[in-house]
C-alpha atoms as a PDB file:
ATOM      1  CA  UNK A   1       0.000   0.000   0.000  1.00  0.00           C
ATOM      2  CA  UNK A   2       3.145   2.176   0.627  1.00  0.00           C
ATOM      3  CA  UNK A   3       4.476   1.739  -2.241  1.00  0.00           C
ATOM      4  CA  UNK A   4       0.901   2.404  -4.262  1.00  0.00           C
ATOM      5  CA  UNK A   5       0.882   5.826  -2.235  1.00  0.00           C
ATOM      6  CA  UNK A   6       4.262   6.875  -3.213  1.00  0.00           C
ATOM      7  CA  UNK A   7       4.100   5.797  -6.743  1.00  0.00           C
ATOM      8  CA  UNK A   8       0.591   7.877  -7.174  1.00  0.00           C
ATOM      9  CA  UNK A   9       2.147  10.530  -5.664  1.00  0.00           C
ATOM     10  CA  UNK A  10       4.823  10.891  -7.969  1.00  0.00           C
ATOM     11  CA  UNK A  11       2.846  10.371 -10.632  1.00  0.00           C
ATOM     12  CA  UNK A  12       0.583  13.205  -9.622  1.00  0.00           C
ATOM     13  CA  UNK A  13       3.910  15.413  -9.954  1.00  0.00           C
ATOM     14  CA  UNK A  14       4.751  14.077 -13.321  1.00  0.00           C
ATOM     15  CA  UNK A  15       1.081  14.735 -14.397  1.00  0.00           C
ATOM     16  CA  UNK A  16       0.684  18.385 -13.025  1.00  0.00           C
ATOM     17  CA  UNK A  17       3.214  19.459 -16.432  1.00  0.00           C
ATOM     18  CA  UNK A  18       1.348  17.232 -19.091  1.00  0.00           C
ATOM     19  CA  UNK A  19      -1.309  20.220 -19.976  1.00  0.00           C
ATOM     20  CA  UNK A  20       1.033  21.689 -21.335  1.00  0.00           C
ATOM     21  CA  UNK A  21       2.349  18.857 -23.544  1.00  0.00           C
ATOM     22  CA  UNK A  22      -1.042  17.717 -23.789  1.00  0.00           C
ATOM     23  CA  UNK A  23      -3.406  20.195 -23.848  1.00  0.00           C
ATOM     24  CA  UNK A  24      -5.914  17.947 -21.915  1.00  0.00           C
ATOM     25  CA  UNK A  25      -8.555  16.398 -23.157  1.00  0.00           C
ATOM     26  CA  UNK A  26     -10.765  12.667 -23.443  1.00  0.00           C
ATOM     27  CA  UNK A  27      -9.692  10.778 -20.505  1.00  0.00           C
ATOM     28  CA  UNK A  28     -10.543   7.167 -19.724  1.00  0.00           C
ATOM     29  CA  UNK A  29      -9.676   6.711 -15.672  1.00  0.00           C
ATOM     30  CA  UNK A  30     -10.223   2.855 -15.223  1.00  0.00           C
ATOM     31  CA  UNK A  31     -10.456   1.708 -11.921  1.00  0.00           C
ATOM     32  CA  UNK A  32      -9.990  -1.185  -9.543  1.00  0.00           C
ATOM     33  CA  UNK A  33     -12.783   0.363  -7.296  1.00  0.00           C
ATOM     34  CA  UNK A  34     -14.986   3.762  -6.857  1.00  0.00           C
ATOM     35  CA  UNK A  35     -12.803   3.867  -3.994  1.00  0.00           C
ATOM     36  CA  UNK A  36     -10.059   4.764  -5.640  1.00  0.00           C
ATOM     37  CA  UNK A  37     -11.968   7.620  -7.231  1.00  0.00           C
ATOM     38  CA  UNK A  38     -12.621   8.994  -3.587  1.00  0.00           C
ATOM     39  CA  UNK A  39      -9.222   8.890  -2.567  1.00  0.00           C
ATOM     40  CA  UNK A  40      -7.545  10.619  -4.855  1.00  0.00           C
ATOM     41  CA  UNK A  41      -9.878  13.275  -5.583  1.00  0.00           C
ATOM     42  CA  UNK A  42      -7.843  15.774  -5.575  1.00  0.00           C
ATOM     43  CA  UNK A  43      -5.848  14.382  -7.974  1.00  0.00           C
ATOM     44  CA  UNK A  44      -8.422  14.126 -10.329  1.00  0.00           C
ATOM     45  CA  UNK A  45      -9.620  17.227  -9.651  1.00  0.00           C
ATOM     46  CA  UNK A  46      -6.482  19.080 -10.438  1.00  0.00           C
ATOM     47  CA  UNK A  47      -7.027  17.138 -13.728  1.00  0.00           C
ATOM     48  CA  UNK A  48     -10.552  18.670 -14.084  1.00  0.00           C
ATOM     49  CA  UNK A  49      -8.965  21.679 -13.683  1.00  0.00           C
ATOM     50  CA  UNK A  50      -6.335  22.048 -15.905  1.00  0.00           C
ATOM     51  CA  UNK A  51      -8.862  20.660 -18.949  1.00  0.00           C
ATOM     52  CA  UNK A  52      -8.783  16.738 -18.383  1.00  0.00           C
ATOM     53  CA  UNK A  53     -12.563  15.201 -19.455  1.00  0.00           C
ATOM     54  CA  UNK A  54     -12.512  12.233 -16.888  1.00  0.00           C
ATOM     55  CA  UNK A  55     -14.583   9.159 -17.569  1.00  0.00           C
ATOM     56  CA  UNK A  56     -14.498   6.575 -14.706  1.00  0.00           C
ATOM     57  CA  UNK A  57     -15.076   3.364 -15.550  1.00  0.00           C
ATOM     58  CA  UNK A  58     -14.777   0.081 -13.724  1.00  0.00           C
ATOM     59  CA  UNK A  59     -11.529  -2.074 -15.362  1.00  0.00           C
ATOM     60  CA  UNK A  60     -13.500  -4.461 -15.550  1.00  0.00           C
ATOM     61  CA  UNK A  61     -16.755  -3.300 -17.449  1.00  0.00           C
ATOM     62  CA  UNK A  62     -18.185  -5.431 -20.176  1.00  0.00           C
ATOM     63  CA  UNK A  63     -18.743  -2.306 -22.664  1.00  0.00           C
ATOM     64  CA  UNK A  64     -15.186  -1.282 -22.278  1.00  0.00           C
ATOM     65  CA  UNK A  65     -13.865   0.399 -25.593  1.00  0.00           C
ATOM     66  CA  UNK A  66     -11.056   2.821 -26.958  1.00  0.00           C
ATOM     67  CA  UNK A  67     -12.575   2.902 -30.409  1.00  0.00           C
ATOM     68  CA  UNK A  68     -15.660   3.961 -32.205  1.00  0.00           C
ATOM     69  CA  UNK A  69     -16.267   3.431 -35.751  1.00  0.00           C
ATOM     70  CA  UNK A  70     -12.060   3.202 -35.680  1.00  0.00           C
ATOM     71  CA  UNK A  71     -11.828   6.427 -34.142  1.00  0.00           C
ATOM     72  CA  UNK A  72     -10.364   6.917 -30.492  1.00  0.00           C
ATOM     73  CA  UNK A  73     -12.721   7.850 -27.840  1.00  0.00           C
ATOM     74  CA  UNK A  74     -10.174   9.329 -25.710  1.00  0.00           C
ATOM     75  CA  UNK A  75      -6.713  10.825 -25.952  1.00  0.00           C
ATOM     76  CA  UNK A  76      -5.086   9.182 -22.688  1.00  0.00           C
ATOM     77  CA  UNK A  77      -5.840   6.548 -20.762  1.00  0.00           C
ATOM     78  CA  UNK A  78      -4.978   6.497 -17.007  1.00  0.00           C
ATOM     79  CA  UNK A  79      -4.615   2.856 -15.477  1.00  0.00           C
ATOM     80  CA  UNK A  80      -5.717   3.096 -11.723  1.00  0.00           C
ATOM     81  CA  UNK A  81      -6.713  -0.867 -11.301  1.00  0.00           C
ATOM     82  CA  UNK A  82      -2.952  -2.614 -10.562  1.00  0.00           C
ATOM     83  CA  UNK A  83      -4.893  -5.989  -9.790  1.00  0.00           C
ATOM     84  CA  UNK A  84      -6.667  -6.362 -12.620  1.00  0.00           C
ATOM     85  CA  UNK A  85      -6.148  -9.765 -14.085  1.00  0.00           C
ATOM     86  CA  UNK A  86      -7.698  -8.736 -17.395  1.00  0.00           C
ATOM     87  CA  UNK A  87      -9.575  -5.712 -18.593  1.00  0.00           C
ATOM     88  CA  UNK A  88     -13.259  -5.974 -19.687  1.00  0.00           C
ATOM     89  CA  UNK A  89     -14.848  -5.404 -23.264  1.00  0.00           C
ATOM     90  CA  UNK A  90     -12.395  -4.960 -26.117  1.00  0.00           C
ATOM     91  CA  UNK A  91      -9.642  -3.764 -24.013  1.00  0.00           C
ATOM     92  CA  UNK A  92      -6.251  -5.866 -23.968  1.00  0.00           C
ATOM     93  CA  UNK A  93      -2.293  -5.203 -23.914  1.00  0.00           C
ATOM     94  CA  UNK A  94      -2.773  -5.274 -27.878  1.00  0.00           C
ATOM     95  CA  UNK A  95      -4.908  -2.378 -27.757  1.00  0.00           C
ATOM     96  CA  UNK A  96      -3.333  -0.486 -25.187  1.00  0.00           C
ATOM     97  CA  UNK A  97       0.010  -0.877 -26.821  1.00  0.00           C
ATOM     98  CA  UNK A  98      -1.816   0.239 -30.346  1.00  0.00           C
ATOM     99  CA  UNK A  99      -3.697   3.177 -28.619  1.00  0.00           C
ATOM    100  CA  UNK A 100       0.149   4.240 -27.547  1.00  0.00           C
ATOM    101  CA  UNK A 101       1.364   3.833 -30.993  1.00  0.00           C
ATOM    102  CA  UNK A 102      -1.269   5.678 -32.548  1.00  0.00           C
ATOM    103  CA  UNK A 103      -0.265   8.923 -30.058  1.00  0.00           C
ATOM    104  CA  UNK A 104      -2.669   8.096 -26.723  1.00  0.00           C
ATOM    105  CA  UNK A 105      -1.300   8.633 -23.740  1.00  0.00           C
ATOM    106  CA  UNK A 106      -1.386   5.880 -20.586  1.00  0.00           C
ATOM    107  CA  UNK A 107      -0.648   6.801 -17.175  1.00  0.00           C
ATOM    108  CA  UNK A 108      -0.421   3.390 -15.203  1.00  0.00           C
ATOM    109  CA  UNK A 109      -0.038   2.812 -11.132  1.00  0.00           C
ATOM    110  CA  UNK A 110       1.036  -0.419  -9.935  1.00  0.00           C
ATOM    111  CA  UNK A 111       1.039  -2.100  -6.569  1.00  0.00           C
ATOM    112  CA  UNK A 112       2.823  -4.668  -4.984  1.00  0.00           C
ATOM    113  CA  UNK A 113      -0.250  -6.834  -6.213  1.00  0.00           C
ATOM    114  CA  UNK A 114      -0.230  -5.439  -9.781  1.00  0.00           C
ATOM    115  CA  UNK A 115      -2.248  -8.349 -12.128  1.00  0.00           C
ATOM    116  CA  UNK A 116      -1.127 -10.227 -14.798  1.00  0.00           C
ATOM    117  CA  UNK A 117      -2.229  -7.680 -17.394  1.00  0.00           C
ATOM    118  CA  UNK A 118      -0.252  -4.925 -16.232  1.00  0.00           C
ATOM    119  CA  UNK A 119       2.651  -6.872 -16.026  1.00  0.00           C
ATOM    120  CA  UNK A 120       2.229  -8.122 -19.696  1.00  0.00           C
ATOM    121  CA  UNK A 121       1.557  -4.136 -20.677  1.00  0.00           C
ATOM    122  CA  UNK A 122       5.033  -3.611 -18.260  1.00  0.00           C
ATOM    123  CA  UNK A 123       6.719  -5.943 -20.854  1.00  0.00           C
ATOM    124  CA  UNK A 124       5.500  -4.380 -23.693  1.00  0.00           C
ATOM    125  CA  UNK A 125       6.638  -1.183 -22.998  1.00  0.00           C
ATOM    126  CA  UNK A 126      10.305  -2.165 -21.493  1.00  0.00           C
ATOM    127  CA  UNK A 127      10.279  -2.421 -18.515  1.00  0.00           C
ATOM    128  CA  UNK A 128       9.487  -5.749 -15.573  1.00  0.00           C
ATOM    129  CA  UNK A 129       7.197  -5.885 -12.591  1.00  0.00           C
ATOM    130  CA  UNK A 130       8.779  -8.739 -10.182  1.00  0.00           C
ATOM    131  CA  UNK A 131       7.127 -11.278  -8.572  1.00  0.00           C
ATOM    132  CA  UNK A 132       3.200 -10.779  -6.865  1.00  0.00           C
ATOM    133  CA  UNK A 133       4.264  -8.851  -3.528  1.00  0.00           C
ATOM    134  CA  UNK A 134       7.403  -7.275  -4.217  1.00  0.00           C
ATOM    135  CA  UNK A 135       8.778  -3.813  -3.483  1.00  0.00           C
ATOM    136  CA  UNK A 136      10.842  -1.086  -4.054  1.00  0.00           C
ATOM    137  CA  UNK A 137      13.166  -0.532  -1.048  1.00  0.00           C
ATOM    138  CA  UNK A 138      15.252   2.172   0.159  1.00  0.00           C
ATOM    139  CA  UNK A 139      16.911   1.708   3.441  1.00  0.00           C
ATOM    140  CA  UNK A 140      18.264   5.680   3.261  1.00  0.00           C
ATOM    141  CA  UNK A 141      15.202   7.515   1.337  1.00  0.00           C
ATOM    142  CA  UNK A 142      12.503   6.365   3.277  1.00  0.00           C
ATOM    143  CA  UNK A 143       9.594   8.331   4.753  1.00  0.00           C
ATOM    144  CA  UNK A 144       8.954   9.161   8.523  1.00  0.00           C
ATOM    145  CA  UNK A 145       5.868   7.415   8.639  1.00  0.00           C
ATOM    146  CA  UNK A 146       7.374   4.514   7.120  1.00  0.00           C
ATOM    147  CA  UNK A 147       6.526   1.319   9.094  1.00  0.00           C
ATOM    148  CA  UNK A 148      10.076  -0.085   9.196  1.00  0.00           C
ATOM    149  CA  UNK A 149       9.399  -1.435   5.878  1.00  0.00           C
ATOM    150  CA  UNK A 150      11.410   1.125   3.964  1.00  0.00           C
ATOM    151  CA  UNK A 151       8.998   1.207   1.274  1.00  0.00           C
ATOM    152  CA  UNK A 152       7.798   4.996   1.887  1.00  0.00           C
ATOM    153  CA  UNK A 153      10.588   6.404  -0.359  1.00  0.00           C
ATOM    154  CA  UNK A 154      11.236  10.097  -0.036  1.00  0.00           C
ATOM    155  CA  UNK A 155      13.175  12.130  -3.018  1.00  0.00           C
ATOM    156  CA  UNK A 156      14.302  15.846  -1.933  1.00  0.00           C
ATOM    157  CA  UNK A 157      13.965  18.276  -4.256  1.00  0.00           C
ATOM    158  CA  UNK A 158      17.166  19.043  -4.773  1.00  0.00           C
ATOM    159  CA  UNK A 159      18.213  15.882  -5.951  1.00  0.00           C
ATOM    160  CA  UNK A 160      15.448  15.863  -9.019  1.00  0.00           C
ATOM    161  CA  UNK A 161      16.894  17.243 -12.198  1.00  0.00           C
ATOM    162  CA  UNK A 162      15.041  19.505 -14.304  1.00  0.00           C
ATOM    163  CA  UNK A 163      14.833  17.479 -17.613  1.00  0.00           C
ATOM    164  CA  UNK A 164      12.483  17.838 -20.416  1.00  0.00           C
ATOM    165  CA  UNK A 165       9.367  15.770 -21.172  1.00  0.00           C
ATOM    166  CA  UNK A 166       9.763  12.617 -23.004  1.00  0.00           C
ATOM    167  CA  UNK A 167       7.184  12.580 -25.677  1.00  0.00           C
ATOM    168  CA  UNK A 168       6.672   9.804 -28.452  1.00  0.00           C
END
């Protein structure tokens, strides 16, 4: 759950710049839970704010679609459901990795019980999720409320660069 907390919340960093890369837009928000919805409102909120059209939908919905008469419905995608196993209606890794190639956008958050599909999308964009309960561990960055886990990482600002965004 740590880890979940601090990858969302560096997310949220990364994602407070993409307007202006961006511009905003269709946004599918798929979700493990409406819970998830709740607690990160403001999150999605600042999203709102800066031009984001959110659409929550369950990951697991039946009607589930990125396409319409083979036109995109949306122009990201953010992933919010790490333990999905598999992602309802005509969404797969195939499609998610063709929505990417076409020019969508995918924010995805993982847990420490990320699903199988995740970690297949993971592959497919170069990188590995280990083994069902694994973390990342810091035994000098971690966070005061930390449990003695170690798995509250804490960056200071002066150790993040200023780089540009990555786009393509």
């Amino acid at each position: 759950m740590a880890l979940r907390v601090c990858l969302v919340s560096s997310i949220f960093l990364i994602f407070l710049s993409l307007p202006q890369v961006f511009g905003g837009g269709e946004t599918l928000v798929l979700l493990d839970n409406l819970a998830i919805k709740e607690a990160h409102s403001i999150f999605f909120k600042s999203l709102q704010d800066r031009g984001f059209k959110l659409t929550f939908k369950s990951a697991d919905d039946p009607a589930l679609s990125l396409k319409k008469y083979g036109e995109y419905l949306y122009k990201h995608l953010i992933l919010f459901s790490p333990s999905a196993e598999e992602f309802g209606g005509s969404i797969n890794v195939q499609a998610l990795t063709e929505f990417v190639d076409d020019g969508g956008n995918i924010l995805a958050a993982a847990s420490s019980s990320v699903g199988d599909v995740m970690r297949e999308l993971a592959n497919e964009v170069g990188f590995e999720i280990d083994e069902e309960g694994s973390y990342v561990i810091d035994h000098l960055n971690y966070g005061v409320s930390d449990e003695g886990k170690h798995t509250t990482i804490v960056a200071e600002s002066e150790n993040l660069i200023n780089a540009p965004t990555v786009v393509g």
